[in-house]
PDB file of N, CA and C in Angstrom:
ATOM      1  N   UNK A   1      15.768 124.433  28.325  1.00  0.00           N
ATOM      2  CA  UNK A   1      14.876 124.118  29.424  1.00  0.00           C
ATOM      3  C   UNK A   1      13.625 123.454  28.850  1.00  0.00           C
ATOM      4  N   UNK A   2      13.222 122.605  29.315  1.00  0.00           N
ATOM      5  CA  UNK A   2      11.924 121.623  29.143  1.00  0.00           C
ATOM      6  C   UNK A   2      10.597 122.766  29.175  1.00  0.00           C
ATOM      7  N   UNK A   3       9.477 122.269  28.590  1.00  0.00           N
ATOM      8  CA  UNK A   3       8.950 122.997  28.741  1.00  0.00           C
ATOM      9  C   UNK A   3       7.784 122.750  29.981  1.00  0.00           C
ATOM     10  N   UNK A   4       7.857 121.453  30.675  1.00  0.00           N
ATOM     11  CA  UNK A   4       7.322 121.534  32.092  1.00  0.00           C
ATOM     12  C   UNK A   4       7.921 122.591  33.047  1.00  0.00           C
ATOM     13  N   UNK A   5       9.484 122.300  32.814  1.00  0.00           N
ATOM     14  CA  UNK A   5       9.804 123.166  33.460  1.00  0.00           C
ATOM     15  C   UNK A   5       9.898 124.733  33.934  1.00  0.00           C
ATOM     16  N   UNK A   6      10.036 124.862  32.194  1.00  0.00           N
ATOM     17  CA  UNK A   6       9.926 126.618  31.941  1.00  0.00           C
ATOM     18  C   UNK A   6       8.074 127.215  32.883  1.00  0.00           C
ATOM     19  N   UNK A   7       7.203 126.146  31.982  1.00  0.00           N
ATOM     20  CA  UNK A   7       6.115 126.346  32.678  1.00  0.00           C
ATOM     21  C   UNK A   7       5.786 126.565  34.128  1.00  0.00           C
ATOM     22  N   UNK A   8       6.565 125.690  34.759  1.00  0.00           N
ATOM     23  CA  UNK A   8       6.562 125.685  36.198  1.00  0.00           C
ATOM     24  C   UNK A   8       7.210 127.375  36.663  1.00  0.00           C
ATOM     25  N   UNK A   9       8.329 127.457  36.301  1.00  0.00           N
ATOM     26  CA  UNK A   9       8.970 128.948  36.473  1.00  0.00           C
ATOM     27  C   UNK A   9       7.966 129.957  36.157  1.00  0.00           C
ATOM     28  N   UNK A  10       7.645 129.484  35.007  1.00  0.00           N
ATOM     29  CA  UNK A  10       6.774 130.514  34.776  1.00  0.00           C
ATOM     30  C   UNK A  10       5.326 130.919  35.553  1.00  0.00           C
ATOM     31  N   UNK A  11       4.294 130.141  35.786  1.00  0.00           N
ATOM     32  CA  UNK A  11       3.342 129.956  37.269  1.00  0.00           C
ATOM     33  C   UNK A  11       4.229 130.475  38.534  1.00  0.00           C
ATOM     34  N   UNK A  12       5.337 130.589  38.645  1.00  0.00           N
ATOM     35  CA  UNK A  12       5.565 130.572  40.095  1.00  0.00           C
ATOM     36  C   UNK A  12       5.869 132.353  40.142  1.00  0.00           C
ATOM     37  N   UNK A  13       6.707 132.591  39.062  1.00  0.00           N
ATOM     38  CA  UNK A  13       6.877 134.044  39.125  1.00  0.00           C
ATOM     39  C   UNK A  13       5.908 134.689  38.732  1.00  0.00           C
ATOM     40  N   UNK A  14       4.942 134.393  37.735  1.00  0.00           N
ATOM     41  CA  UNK A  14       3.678 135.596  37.807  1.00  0.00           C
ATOM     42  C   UNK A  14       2.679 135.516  39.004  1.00  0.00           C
ATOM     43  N   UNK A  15       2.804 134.319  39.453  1.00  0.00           N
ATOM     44  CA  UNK A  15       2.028 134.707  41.183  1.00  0.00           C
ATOM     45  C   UNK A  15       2.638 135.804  42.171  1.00  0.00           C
ATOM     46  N   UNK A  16       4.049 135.772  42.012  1.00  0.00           N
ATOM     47  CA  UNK A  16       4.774 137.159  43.208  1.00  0.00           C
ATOM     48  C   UNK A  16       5.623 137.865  42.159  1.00  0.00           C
ATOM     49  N   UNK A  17       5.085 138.601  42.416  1.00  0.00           N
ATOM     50  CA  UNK A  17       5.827 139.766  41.118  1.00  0.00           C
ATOM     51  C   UNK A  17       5.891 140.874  41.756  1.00  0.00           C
ATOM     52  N   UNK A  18       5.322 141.571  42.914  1.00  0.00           N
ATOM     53  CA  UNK A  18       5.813 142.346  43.746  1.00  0.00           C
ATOM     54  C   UNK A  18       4.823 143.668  43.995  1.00  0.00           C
ATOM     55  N   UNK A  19       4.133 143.510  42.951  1.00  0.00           N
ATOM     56  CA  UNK A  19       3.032 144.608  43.050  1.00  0.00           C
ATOM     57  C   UNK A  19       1.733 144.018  43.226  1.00  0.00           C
ATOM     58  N   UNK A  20       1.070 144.211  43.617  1.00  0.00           N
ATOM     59  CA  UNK A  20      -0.117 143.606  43.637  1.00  0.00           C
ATOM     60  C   UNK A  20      -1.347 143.497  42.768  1.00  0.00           C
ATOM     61  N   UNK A  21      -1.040 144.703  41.710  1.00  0.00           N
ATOM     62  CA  UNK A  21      -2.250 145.060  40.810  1.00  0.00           C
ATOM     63  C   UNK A  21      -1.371 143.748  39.506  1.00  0.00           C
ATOM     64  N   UNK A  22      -0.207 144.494  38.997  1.00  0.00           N
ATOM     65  CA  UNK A  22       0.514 143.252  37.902  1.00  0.00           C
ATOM     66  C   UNK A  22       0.568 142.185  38.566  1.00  0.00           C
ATOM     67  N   UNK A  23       0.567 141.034  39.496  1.00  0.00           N
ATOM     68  CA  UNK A  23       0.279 139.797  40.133  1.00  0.00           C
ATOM     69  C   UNK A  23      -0.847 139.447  39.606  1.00  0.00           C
ATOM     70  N   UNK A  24      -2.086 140.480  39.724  1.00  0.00           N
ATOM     71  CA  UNK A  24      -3.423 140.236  39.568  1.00  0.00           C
ATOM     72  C   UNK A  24      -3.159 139.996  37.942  1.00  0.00           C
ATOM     73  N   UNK A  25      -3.042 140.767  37.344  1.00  0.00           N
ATOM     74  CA  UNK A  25      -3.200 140.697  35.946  1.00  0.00           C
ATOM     75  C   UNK A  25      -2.271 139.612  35.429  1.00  0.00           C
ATOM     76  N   UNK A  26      -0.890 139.609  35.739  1.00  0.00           N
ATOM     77  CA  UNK A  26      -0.126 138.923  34.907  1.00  0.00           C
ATOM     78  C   UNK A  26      -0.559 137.416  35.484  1.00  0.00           C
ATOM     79  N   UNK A  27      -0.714 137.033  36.828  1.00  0.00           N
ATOM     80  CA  UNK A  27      -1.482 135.587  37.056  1.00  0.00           C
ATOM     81  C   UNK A  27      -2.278 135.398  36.490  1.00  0.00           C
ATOM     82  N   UNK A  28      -2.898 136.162  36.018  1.00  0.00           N
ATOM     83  CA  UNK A  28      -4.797 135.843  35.446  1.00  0.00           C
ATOM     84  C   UNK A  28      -4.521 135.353  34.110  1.00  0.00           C
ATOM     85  N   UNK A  29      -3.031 136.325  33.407  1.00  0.00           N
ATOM     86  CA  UNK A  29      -2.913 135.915  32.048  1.00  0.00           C
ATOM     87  C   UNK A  29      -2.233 134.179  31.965  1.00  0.00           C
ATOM     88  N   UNK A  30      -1.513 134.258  32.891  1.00  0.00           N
ATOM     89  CA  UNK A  30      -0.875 133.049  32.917  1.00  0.00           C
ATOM     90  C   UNK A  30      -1.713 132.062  33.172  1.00  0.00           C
ATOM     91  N   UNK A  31      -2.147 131.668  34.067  1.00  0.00           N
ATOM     92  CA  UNK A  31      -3.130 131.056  34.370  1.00  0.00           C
ATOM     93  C   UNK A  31      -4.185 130.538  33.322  1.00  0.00           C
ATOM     94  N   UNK A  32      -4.770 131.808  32.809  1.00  0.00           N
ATOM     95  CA  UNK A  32      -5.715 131.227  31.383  1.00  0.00           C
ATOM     96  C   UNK A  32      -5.175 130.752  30.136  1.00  0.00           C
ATOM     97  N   UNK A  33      -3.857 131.155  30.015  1.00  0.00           N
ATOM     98  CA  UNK A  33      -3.107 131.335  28.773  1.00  0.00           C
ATOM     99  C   UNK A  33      -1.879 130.174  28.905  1.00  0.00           C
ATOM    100  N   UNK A  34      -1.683 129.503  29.925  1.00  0.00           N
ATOM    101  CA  UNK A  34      -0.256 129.110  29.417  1.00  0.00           C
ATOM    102  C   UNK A  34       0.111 127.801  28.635  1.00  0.00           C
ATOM    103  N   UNK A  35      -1.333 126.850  28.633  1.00  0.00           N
ATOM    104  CA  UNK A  35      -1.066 125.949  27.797  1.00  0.00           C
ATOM    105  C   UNK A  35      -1.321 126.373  26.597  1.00  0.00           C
ATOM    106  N   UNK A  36      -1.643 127.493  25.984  1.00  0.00           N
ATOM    107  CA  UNK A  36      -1.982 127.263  24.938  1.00  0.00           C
ATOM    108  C   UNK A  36      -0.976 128.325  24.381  1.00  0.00           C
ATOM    109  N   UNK A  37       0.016 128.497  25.034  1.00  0.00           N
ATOM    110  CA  UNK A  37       1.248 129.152  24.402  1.00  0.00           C
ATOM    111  C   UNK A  37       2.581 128.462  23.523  1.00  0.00           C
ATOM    112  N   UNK A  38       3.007 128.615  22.587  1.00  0.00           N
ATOM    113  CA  UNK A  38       4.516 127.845  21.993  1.00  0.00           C
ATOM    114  C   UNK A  38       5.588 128.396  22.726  1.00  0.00           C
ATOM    115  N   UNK A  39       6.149 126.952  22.096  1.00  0.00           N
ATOM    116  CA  UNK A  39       7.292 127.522  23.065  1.00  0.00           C
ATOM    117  C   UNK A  39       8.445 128.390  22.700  1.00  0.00           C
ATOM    118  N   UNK A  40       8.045 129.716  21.841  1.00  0.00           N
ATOM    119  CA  UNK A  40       8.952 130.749  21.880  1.00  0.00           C
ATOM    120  C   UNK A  40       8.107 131.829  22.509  1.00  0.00           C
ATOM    121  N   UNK A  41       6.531 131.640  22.820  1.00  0.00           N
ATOM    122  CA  UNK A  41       6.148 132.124  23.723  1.00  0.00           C
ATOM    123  C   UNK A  41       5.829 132.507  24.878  1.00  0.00           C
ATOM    124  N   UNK A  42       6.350 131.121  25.231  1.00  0.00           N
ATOM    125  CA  UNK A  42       7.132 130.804  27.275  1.00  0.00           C
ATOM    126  C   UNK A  42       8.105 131.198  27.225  1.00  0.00           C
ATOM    127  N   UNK A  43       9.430 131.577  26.219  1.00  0.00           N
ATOM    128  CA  UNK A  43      10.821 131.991  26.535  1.00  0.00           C
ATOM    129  C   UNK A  43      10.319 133.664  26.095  1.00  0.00           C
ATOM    130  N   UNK A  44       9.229 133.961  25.606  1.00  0.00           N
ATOM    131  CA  UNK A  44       9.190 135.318  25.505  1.00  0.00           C
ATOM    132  C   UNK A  44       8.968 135.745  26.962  1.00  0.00           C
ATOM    133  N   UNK A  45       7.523 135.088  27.412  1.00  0.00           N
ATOM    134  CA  UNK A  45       7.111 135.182  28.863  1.00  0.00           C
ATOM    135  C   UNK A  45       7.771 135.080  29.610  1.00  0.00           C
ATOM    136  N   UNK A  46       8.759 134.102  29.662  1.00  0.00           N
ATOM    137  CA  UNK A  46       9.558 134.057  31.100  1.00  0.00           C
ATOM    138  C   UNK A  46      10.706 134.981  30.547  1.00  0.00           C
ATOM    139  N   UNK A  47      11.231 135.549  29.594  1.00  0.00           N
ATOM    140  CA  UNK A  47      12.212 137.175  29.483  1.00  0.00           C
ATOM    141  C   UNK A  47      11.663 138.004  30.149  1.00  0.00           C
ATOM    142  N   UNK A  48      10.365 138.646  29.957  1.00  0.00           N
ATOM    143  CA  UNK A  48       9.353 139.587  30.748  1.00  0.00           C
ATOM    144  C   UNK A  48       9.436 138.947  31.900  1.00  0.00           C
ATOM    145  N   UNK A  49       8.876 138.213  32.266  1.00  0.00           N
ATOM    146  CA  UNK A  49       8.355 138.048  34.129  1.00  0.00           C
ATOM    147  C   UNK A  49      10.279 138.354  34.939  1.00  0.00           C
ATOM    148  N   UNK A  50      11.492 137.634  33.768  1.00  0.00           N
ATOM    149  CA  UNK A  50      12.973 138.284  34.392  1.00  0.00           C
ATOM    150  C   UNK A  50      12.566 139.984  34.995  1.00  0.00           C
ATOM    151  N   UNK A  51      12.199 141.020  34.284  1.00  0.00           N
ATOM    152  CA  UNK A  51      12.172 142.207  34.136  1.00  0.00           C
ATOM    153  C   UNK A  51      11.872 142.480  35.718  1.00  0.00           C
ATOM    154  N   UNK A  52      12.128 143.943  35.870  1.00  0.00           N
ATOM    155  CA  UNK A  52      11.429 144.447  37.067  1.00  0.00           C
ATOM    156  C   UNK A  52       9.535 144.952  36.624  1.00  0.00           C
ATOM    157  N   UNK A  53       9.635 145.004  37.849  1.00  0.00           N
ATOM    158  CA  UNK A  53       8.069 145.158  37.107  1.00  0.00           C
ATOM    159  C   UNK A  53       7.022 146.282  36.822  1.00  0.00           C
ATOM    160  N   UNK A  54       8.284 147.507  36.994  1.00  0.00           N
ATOM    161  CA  UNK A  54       7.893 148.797  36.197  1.00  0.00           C
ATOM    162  C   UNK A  54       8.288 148.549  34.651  1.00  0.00           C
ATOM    163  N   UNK A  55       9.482 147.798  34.496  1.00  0.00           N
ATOM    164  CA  UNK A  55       9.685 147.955  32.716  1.00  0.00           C
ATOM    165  C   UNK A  55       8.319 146.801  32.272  1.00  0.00           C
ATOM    166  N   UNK A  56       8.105 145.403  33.355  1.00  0.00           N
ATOM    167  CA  UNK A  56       6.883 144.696  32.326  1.00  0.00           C
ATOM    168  C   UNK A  56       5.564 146.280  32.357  1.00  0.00           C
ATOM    169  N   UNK A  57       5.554 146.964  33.453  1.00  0.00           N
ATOM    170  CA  UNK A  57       4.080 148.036  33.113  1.00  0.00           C
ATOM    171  C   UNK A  57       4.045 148.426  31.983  1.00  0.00           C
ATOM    172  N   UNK A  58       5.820 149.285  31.742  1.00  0.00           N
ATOM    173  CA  UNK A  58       5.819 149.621  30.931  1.00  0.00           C
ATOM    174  C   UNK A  58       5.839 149.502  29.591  1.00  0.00           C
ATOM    175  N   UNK A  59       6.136 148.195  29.337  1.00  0.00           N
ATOM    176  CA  UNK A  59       5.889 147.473  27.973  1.00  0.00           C
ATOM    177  C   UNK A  59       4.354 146.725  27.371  1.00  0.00           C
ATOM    178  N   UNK A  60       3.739 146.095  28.818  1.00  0.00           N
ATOM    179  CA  UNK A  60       2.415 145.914  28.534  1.00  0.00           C
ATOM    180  C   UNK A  60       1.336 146.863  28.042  1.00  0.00           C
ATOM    181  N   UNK A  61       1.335 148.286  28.676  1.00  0.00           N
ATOM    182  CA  UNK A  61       0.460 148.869  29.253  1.00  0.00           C
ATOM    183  C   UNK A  61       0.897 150.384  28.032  1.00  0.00           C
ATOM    184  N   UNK A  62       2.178 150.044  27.519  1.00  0.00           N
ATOM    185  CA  UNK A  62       2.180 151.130  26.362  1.00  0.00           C
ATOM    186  C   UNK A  62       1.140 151.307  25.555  1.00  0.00           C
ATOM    187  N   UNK A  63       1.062 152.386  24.762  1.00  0.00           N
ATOM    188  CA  UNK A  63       0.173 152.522  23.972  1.00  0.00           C
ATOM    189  C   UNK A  63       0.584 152.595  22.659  1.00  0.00           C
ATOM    190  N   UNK A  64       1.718 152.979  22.590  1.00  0.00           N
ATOM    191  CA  UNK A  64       2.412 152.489  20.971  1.00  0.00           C
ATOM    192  C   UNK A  64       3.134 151.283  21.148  1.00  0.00           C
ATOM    193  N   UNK A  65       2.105 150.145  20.189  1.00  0.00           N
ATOM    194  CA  UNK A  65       2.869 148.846  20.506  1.00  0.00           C
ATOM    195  C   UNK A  65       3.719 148.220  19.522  1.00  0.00           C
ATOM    196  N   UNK A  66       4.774 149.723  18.497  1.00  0.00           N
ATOM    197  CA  UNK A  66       5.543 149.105  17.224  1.00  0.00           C
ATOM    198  C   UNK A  66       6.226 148.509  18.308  1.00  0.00           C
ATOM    199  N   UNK A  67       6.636 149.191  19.230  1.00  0.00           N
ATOM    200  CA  UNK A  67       8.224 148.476  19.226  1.00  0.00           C
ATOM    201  C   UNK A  67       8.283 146.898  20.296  1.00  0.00           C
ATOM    202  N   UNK A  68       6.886 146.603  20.136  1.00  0.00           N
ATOM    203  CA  UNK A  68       6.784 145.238  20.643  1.00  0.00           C
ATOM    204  C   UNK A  68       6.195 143.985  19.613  1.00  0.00           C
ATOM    205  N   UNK A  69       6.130 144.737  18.116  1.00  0.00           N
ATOM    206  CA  UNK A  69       5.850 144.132  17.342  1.00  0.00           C
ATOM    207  C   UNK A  69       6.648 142.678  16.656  1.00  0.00           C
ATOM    208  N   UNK A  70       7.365 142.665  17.091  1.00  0.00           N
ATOM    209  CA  UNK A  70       8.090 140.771  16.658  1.00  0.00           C
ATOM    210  C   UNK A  70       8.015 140.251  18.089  1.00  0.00           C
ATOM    211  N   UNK A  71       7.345 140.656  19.133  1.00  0.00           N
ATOM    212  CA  UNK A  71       6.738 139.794  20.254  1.00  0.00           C
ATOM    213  C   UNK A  71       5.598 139.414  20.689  1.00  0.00           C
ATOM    214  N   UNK A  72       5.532 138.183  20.109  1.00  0.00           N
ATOM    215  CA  UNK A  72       3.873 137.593  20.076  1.00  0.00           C
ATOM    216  C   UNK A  72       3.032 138.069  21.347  1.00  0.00           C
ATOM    217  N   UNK A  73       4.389 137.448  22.413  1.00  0.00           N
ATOM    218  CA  UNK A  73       3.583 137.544  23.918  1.00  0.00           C
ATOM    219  C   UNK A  73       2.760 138.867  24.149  1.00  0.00           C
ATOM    220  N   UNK A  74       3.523 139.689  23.676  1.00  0.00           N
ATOM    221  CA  UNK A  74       2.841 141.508  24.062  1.00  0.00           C
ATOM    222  C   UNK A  74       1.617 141.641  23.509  1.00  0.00           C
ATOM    223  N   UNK A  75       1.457 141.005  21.847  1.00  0.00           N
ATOM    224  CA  UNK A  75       0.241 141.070  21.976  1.00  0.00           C
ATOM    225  C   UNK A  75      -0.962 140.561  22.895  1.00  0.00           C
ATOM    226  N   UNK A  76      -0.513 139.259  23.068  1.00  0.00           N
ATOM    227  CA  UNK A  76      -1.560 138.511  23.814  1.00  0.00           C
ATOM    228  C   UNK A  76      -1.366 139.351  25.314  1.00  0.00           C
ATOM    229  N   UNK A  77      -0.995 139.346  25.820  1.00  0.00           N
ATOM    230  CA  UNK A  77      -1.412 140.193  26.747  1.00  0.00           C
ATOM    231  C   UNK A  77      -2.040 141.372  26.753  1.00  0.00           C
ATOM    232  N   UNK A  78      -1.374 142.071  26.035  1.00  0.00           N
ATOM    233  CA  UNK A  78      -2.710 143.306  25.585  1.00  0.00           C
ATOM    234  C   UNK A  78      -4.030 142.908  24.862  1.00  0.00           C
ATOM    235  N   UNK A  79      -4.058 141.608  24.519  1.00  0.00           N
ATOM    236  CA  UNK A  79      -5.565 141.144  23.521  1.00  0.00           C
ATOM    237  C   UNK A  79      -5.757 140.994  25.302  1.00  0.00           C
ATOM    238  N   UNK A  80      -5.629 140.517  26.407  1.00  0.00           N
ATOM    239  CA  UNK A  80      -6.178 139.659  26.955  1.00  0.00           C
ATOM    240  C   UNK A  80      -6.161 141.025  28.107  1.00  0.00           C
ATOM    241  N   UNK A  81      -5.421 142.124  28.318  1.00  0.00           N
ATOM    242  CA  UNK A  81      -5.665 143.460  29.085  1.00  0.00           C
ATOM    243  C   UNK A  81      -6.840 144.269  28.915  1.00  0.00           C
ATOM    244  N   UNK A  82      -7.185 144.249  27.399  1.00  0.00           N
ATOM    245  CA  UNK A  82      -8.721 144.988  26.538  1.00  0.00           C
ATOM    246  C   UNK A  82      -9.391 143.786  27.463  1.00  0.00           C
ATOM    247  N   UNK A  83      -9.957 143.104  27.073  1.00  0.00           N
ATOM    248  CA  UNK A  83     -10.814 142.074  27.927  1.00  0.00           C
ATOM    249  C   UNK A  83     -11.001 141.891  29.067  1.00  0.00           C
ATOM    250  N   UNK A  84     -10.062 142.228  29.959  1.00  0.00           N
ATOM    251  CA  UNK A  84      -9.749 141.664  31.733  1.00  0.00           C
ATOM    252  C   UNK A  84     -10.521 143.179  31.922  1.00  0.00           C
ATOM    253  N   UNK A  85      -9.931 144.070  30.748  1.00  0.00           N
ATOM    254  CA  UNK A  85     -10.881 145.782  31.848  1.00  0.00           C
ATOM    255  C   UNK A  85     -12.218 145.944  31.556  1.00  0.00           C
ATOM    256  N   UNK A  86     -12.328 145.659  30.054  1.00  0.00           N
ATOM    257  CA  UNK A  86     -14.249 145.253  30.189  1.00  0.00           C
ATOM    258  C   UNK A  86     -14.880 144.312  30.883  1.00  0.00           C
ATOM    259  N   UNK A  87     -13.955 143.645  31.822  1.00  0.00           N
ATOM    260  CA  UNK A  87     -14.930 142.729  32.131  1.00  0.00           C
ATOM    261  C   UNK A  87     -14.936 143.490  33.854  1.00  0.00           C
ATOM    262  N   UNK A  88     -14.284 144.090  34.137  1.00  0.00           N
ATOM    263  CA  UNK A  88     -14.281 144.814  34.912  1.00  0.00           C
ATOM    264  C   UNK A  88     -14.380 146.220  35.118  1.00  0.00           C
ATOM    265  N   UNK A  89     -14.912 146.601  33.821  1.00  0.00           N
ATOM    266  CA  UNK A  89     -15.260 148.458  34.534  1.00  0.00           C
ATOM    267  C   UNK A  89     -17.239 148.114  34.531  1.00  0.00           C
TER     268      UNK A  89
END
């Protein structure tokens, strides 16, 4: 898949994702983040946004993050989860 394309998939599913709080967050990440992702980091992203969206909670929002360690994306989302809550508590 091209990567306009993947991109496009990718914007369209983190806008409706079904919950309203992960919409908020995972759009916000996408949104700020997606050009400046590679592209084994859009096929990471768009594997996750496949997921339902208790397993993405549950993989983002873990607190032991070995077992997401050969996935770039997880970090950046958790670099970019620390940030989104200080900027909001």
């Amino acid at each position: 898949m091209t990567g306009n394309k993947i991109k496009k998939r990718i914007l369209y599913r983190s806008n409706y994702r079904g919950t309203k709080e992960l919409n908020m967050i995972i759009s916000s990440f996408v949104h700020q983040n997606i050009d400046s992702l590679n592209q084994n980091e859009l096929r990471e992203l768009d594997d996750l946004l496949s997921q339902d969206d208790e397993i993405i909670a549950l993989m983002i929002f873990k607190k032991n993050k070995d077992d997401n360690q050969n996935h770039d994306i997880y970090h950046k989302i958790s670099s970019y989860l620390d940030t989104y809550y200080q900027k909001t508590l």
